[in-house]
Protein backbone atom coordinates (compact mmCIF):
# COMPACT_ATOMS: atom_id res chain seq x y z
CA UNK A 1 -28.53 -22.41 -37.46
CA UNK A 2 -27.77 -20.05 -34.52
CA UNK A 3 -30.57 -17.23 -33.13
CA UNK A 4 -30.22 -14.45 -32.04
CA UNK A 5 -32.84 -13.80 -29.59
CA UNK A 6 -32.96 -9.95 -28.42
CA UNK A 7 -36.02 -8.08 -26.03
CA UNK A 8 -36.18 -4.91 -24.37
CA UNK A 9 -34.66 -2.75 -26.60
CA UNK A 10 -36.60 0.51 -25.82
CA UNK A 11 -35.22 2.75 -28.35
CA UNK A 12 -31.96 2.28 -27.44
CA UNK A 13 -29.81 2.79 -30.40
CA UNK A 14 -26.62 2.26 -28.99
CA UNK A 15 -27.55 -0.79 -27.34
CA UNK A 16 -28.91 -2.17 -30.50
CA UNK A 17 -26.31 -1.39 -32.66
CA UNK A 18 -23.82 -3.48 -30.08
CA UNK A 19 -25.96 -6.45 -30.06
CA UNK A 20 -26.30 -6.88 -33.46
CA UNK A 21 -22.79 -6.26 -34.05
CA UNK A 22 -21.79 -9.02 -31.95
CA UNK A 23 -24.47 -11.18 -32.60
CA UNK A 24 -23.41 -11.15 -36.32
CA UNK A 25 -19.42 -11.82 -35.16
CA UNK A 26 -21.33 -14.70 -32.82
CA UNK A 27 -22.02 -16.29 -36.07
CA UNK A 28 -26.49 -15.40 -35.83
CA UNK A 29 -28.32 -16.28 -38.98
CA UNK A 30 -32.11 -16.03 -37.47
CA UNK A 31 -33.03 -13.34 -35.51
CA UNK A 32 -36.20 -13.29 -32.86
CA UNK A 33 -37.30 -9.48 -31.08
CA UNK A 34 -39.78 -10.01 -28.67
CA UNK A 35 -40.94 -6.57 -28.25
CA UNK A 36 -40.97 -3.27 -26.47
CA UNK A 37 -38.92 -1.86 -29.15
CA UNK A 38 -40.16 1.74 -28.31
CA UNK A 39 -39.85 3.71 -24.63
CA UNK A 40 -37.69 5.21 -22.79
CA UNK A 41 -34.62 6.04 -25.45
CA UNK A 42 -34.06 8.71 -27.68
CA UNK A 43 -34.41 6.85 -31.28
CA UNK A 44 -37.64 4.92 -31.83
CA UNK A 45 -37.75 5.78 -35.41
CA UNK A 46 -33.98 4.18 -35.87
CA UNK A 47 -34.95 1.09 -33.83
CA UNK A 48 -38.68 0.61 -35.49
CA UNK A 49 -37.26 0.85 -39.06
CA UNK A 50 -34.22 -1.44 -37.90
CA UNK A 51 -37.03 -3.85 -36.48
CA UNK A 52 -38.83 -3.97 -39.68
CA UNK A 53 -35.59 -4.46 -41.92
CA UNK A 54 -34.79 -7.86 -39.86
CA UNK A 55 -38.58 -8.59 -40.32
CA UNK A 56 -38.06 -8.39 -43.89
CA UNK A 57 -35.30 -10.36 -43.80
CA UNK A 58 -36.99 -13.06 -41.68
CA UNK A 59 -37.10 -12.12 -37.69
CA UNK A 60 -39.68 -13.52 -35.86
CA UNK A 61 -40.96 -10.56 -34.21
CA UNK A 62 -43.73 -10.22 -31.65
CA UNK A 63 -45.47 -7.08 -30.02
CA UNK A 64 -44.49 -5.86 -26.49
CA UNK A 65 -46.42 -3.22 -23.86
CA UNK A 66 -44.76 -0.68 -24.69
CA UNK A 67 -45.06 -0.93 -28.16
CA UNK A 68 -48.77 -1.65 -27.75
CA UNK A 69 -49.28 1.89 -25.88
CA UNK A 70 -47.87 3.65 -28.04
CA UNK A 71 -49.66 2.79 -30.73
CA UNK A 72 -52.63 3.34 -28.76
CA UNK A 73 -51.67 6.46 -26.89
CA UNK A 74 -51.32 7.40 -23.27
CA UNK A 75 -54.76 7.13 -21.39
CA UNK A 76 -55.71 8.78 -18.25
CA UNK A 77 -54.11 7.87 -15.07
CA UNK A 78 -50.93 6.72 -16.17
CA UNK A 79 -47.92 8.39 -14.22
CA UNK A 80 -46.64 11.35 -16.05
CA UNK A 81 -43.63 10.35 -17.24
CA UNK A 82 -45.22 7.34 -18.53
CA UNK A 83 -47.56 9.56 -20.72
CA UNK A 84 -44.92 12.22 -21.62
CA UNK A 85 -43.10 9.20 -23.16
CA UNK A 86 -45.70 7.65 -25.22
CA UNK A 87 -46.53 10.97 -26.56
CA UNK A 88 -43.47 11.70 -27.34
CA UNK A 89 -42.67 8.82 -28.74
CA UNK A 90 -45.82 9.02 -31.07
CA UNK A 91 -44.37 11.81 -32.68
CA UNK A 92 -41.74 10.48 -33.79
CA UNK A 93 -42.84 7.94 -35.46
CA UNK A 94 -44.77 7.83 -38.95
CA UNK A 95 -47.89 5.93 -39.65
CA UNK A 96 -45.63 3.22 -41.67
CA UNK A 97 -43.94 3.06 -38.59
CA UNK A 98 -46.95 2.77 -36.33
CA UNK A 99 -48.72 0.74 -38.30
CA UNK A 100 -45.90 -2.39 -37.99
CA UNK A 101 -46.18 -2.18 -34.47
CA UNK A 102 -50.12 -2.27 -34.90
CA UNK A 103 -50.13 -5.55 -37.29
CA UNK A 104 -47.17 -6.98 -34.52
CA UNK A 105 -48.55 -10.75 -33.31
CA UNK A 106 -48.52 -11.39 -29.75
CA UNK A 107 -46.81 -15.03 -30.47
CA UNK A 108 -44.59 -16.30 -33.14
CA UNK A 109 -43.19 -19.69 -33.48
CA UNK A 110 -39.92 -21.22 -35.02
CA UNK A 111 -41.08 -25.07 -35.52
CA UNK A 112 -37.64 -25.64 -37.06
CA UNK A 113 -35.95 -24.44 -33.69
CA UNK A 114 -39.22 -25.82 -31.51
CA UNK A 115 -39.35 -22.66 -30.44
CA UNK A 116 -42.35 -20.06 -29.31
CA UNK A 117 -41.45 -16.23 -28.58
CA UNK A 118 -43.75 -14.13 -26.72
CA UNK A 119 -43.30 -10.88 -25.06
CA UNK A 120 -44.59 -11.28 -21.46
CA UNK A 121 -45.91 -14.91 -21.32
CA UNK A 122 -47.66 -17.79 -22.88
CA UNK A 123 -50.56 -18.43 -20.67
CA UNK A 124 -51.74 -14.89 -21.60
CA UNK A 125 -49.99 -13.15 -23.80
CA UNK A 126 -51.49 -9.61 -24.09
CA UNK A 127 -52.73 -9.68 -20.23
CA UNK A 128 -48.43 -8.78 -20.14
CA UNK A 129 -48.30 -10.41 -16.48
CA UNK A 130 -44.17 -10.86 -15.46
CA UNK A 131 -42.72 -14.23 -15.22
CA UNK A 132 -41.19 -13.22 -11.62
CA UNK A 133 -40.02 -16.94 -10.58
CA UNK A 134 -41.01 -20.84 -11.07
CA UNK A 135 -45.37 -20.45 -10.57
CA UNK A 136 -45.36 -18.00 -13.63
CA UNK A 137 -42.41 -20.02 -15.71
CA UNK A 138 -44.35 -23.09 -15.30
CA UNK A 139 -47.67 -21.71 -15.82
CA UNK A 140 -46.38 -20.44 -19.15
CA UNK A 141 -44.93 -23.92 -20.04
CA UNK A 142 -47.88 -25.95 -19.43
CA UNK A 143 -49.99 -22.94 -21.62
CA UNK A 144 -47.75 -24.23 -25.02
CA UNK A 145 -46.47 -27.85 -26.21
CA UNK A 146 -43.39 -25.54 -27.55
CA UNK A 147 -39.71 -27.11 -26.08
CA UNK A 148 -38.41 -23.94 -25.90
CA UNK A 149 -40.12 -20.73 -24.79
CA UNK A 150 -38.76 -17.43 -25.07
CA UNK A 151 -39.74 -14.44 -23.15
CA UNK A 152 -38.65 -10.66 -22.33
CA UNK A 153 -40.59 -8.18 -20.44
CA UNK A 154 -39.06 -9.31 -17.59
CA UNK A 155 -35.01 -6.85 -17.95
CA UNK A 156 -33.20 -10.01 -16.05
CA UNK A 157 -31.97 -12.53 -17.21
CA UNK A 158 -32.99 -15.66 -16.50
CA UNK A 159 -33.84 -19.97 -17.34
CA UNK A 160 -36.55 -21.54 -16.08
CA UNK A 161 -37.32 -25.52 -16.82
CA UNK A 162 -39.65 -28.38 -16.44
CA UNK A 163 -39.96 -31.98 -16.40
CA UNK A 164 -42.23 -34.20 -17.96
CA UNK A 165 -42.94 -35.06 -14.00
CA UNK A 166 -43.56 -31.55 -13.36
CA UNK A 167 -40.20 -30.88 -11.17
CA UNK A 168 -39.20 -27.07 -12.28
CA UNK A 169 -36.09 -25.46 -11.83
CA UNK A 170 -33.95 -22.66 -12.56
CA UNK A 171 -30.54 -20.92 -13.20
CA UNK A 172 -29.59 -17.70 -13.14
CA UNK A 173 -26.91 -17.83 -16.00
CA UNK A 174 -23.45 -16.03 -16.58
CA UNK A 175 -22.52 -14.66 -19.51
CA UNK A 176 -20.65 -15.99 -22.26
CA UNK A 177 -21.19 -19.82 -20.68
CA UNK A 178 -22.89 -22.24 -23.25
CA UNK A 179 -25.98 -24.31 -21.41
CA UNK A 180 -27.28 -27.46 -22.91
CA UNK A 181 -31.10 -27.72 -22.86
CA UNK A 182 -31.85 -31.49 -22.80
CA UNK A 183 -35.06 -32.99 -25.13
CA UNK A 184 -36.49 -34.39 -21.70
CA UNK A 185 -37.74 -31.12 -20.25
CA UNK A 186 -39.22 -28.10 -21.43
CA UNK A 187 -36.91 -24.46 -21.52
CA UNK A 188 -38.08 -20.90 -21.09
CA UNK A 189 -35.12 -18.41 -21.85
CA UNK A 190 -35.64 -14.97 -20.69
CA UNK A 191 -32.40 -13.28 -22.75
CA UNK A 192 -32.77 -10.16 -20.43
CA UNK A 193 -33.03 -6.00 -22.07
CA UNK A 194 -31.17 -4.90 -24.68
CA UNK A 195 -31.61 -1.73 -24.13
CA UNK A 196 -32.66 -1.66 -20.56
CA UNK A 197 -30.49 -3.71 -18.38
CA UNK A 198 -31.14 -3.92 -15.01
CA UNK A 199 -29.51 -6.21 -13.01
CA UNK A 200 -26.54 -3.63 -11.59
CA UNK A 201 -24.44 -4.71 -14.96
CA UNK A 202 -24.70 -2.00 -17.75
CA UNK A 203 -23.93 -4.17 -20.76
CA UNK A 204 -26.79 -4.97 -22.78
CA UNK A 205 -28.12 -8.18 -22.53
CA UNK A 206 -29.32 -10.36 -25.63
CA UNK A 207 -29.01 -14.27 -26.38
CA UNK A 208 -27.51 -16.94 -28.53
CA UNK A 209 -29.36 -19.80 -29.06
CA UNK A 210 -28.61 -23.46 -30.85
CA UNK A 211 -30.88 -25.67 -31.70
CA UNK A 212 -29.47 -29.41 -32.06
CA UNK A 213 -29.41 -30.50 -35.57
CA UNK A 214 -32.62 -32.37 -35.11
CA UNK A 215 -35.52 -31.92 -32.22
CA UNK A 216 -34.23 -35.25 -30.68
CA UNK A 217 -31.00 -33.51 -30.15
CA UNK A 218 -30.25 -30.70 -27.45
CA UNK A 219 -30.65 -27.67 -27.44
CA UNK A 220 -27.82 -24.98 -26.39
CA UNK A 221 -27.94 -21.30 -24.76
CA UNK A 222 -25.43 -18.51 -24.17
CA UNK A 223 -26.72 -15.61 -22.51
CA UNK A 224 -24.32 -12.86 -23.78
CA UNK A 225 -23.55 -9.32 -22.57
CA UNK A 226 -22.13 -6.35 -24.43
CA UNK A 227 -20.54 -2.89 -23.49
CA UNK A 228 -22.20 -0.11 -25.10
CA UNK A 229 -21.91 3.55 -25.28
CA UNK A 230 -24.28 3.94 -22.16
CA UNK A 231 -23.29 7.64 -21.84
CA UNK A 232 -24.43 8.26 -25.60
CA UNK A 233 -27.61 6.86 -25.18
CA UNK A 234 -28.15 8.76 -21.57
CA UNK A 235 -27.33 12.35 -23.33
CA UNK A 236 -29.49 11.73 -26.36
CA UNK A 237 -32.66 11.31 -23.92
CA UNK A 238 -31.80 14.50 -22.33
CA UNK A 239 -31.27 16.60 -25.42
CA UNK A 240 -34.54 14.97 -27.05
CA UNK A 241 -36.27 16.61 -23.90
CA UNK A 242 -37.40 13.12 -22.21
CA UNK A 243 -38.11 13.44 -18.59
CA UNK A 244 -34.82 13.97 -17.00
CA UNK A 245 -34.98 10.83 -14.63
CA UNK A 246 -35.20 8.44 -17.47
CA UNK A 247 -31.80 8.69 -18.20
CA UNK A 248 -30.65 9.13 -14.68
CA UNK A 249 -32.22 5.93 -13.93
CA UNK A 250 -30.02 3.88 -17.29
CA UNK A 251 -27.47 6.09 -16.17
CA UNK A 252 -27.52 4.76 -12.39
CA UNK A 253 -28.00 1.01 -13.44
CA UNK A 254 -31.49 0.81 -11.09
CA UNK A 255 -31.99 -3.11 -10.77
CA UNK A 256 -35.61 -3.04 -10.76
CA UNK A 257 -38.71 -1.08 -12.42
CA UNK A 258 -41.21 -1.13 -15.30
């Protein structure tokens, strides 16, 4: 059994379409998506109906912000941008569509991996706070009995863990390096964006995870990265008439941002 565990896509078709690609070469059989599957890119229809086809087939698949606001439109205040994407966005998706995102659960478990996927967090899912270092990874630990959290939301990669004394740590991983997670303390993987990225590195982010044949056996992760056609996905924004500095910012790699 190997998961693939993938976050952030954000309508990113290109992205998407290299992740699963690989993942699939990788050797993936289960497949988690832990949200914001809509935003930003130029094919939310593609990546929704993509989303709902790995449902079918078994994903465990959990709601993110972004999906979340679209489905309930852009309310007042919000930056412009920020509304002139949901809108969009909106309209270009059907009510099938819009109505997976709706019945979307803000946690899903895999007992047979002893895992729990969220979007943002576990000590409050829907609140979407960021896991920005150790106080929010171990709050989020101590909020489940799962070994092995998963979260996105946050675009960087990132492994957090905890003792059964309470002692956290974490590692910022490199790609393509296999990790063992040990039975004695508790993991939360952040696999980084899909369709996002940014931590300077273009390639989108997703991760490969191995549970050990049995839960008294550990646990491994590769965080993986993989070239895309980032110039593709930058001119369909512009030519669907998204604000212009959406794809000047996955164009210029920014390193941080909502």
């Amino acid at each position: 059994m190997r998961w693939a565990l993938i976050t952030d896509i954000h309508a990113n078709r290109q992205a998407l379409e290299a992740v699963l690609a690989d993942a699939r070469a990788q050797g993936a059989t289960h497949f988690a998506l832990l949200g914001d599957f809509v935003g930003y890119g130029a094919d939310p229809a593609w990546v929704v109906d993509q989303v709902r086809q790995l449902t079918a087939d078994g994903a465990r698949v959990v709601l993110g912000n972004h999906d979340e606001a679209v489905v309930q439109g852009s309310k007042p205040g919000m930056h412009p941008d920020a509304r002139a994407v949901i809108e969009w966005t909106r309209a270009q998706l059907d009510h099938e569509q819009l109505d997976f995102l709706a019945k979307l659960p803000l946690r899903a478990q895999a007992p047979e991996a002893g895992c729990l996927f969220v979007h943002a967090n576990a000590f409050d899912p829907g609140g979407w706070e960021y896991i920005q270092g150790r106080a929010e990874a171990v709050r989020s630990l101590h909020a489940h009995a799962a070994r092995i959290q998963v979260c996105g939301h946050m675009h960087d990669p990132m492994l957090f863990h905890l003792s059964g004394t309470g002692k956290a740590g974490d590692f910022r991983p490199v790609a393509g390096a296999a990790m063992p997670l040990p039975t004695h303390r508790q993991w939360l993987i952040i696999p980084g964006s899909c369709g996002q990225p940014r931590d300077g590195n273009p390639a989108a982010c997703y991760a490969l995870l191995d549970p050990g044949p049995s839960e008294l056996d550990d646990a491994r992760v590769t965080f993986q990265r993989v070239a895309y056609d980032v110039e593709a996905a930058c001119a369909g924004v512009l030519a669907s008439g998204l604000p212009a500095p959406i794809a000047e910012r996955l164009a210029r790699r920014l390193t941080r941002g909502e």
